[in-house]
N, C-alpha and C. Protein backbone atom coordinates (compact mmCIF):
# COMPACT_ATOMS: atom_id res chain seq x y z
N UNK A 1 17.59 8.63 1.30
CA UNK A 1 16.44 8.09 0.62
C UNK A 1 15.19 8.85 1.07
N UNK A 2 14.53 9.13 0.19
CA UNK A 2 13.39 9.94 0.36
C UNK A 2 11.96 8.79 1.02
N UNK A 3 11.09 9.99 1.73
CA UNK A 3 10.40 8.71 2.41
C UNK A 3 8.69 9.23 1.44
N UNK A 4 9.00 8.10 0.68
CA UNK A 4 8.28 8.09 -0.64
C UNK A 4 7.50 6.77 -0.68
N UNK A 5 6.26 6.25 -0.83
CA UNK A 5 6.20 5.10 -1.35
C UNK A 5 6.15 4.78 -2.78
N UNK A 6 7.04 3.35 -3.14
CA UNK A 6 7.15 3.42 -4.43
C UNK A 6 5.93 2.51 -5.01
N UNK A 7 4.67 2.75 -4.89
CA UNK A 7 3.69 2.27 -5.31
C UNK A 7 2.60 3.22 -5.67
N UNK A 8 2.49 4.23 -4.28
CA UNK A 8 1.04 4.83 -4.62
C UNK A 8 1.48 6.17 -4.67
N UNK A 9 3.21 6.62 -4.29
CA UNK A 9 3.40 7.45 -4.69
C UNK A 9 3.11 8.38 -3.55
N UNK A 10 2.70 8.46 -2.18
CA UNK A 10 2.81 9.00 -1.23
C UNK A 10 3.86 9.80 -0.32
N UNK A 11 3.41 10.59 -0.06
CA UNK A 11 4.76 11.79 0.90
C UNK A 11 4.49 12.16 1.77
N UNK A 12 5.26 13.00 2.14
CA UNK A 12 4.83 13.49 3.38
C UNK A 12 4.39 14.62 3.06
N UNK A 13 3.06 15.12 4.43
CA UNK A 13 2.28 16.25 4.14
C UNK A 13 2.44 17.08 5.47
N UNK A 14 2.01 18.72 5.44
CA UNK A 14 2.51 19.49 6.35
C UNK A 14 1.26 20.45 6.76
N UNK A 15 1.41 20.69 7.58
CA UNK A 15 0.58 21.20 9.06
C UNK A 15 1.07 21.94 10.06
N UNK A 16 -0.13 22.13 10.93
CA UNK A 16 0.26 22.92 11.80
C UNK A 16 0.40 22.13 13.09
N UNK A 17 1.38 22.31 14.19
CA UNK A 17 1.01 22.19 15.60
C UNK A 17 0.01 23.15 16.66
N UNK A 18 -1.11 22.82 16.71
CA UNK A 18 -1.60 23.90 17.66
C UNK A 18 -1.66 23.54 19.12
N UNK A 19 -0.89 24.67 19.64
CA UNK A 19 -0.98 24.93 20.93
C UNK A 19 -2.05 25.26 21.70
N UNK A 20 -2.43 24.90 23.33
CA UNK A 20 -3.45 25.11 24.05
C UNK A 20 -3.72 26.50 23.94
N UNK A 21 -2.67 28.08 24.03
CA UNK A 21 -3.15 29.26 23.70
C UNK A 21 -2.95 29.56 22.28
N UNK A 22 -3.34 28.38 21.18
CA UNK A 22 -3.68 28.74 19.64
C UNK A 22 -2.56 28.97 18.99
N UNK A 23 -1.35 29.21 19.23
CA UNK A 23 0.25 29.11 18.69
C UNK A 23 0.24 28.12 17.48
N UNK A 24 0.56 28.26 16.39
CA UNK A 24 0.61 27.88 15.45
C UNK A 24 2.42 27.54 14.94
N UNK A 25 2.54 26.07 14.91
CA UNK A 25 4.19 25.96 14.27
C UNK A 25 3.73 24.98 13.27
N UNK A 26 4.53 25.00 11.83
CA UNK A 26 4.72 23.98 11.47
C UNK A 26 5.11 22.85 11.69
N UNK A 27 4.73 21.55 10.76
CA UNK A 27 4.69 20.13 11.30
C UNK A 27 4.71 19.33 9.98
N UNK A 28 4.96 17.93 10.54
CA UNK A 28 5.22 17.08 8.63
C UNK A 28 4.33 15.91 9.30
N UNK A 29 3.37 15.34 8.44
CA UNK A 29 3.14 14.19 8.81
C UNK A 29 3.68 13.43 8.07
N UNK A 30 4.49 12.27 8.42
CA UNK A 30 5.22 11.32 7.64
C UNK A 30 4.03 10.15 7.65
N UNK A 31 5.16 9.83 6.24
CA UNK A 31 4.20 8.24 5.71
C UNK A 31 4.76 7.23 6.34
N UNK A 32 4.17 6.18 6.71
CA UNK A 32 3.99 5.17 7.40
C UNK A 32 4.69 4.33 6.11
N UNK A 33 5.77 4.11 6.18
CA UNK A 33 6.46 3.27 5.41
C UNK A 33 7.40 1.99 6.15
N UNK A 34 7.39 0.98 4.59
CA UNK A 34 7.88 -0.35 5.49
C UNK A 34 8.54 -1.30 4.18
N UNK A 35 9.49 -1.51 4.37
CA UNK A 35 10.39 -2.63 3.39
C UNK A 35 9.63 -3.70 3.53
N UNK A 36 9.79 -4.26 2.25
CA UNK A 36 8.81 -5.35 1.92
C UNK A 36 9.53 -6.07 0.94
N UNK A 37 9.86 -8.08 0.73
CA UNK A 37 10.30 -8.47 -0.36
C UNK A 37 8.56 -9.28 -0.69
N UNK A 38 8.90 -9.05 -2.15
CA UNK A 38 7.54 -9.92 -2.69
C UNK A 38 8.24 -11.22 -3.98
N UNK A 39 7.58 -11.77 -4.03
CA UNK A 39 8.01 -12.68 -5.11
C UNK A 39 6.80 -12.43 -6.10
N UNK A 40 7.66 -12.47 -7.53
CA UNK A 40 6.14 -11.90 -8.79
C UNK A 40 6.65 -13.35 -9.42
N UNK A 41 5.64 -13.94 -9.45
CA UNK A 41 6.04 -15.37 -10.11
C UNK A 41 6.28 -15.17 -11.75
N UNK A 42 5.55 -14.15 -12.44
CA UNK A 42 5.29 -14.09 -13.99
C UNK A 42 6.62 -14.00 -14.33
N UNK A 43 7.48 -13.12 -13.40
CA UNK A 43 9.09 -13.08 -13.35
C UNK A 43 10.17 -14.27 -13.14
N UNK A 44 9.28 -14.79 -12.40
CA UNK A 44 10.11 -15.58 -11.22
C UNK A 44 11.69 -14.29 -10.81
N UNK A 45 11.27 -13.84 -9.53
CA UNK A 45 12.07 -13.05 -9.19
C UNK A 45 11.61 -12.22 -7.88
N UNK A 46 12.25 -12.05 -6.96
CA UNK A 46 12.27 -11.51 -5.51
C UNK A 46 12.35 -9.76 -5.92
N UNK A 47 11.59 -8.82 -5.57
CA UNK A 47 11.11 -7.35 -5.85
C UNK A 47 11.36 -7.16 -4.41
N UNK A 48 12.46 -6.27 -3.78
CA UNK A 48 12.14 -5.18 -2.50
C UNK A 48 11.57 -4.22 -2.93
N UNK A 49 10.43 -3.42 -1.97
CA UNK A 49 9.70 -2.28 -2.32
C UNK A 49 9.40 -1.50 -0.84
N UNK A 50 9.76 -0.66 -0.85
CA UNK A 50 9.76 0.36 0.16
C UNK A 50 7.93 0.78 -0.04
N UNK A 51 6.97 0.72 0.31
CA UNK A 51 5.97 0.82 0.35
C UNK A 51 4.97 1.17 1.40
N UNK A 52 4.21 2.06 1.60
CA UNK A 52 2.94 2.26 2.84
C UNK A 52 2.18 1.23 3.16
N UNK A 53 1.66 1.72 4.32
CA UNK A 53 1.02 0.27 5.01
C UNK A 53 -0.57 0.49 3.91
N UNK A 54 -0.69 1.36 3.59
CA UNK A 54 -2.17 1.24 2.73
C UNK A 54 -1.63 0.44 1.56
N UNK A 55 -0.60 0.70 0.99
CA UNK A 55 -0.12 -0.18 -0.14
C UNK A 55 -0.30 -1.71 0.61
N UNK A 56 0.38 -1.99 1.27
CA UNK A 56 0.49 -3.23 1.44
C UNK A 56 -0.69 -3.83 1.83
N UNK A 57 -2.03 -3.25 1.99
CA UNK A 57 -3.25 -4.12 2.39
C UNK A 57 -3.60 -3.95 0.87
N UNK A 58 -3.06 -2.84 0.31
CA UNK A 58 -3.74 -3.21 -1.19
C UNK A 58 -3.26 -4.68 -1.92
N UNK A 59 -1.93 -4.53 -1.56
CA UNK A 59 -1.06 -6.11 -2.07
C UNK A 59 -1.96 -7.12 -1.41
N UNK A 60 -2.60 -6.99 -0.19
CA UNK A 60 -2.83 -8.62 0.13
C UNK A 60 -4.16 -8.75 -0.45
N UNK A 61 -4.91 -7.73 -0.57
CA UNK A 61 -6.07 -7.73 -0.96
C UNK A 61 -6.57 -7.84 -2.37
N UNK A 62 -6.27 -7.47 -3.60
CA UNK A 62 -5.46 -7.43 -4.98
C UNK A 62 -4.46 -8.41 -5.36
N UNK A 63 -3.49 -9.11 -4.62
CA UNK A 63 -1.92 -9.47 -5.22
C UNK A 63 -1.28 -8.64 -5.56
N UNK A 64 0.12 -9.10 -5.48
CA UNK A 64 1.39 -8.20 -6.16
C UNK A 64 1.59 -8.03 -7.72
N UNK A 65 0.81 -8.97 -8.61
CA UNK A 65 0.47 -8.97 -9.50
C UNK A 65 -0.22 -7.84 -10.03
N UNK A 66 -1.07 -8.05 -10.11
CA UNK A 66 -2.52 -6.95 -10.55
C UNK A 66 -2.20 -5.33 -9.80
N UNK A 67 -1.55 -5.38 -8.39
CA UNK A 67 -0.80 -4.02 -8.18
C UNK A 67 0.34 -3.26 -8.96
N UNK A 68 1.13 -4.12 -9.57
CA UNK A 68 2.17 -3.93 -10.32
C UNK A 68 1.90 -3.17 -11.59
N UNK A 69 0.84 -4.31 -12.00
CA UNK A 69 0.42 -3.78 -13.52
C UNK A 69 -0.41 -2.67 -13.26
N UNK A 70 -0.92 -2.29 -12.19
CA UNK A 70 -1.62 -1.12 -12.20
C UNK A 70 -0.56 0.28 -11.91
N UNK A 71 0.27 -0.26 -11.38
CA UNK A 71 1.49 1.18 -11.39
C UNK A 71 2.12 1.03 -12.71
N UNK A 72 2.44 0.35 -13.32
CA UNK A 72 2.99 0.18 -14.67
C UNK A 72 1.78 1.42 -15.44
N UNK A 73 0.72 1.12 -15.78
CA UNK A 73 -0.27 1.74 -16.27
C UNK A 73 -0.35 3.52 -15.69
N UNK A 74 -0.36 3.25 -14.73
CA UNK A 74 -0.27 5.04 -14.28
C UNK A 74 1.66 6.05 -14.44
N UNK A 75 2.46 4.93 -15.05
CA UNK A 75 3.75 5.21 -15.33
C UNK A 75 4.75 4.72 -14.00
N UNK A 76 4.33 4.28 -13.01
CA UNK A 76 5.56 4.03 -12.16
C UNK A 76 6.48 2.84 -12.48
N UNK A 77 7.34 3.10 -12.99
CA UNK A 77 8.63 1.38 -12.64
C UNK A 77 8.74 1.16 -11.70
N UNK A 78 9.26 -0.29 -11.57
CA UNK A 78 10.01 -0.95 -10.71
C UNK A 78 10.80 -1.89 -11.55
């Protein structure tokens, strides 16, 4: 499983490690991801969503509602 969030659509991004004498290696910063069940009442129905922690303050802050329909709108399913 790819470490993707399925909301905002986030990945992982890549960089450098720099060393104390300036050595340069590549590097990944991973997304901060976290399983989550929500209940969407309009459904009546239990949704798991693999999602980032920025997603999920968007959920508490917004609802799971009004987040939904906003990925619906930019094309994401669930």
């Amino acid at each position: 499983m790819s470490k993707v969030c399925e909301l905002t659509g986030k990945k992982a991004q890549f960089g450098n490690n720099v060393s104390f004498s300036i050595n340069k290696t590549r590097r990944r910063f991973d997304v901060n991801l976290s399983k989550k069940r929500f209940y969407i009442p309009e459904e009546d129905r239990w949704v798991t969503l693999r999602i980032s922690t920025r997603a999920l303050k968007t959920i508490n802050k917004k609802g799971i509602s009004a987040v939904l329909k906003e990925a619906k709108q930019k094309g994401i399913t669930i």
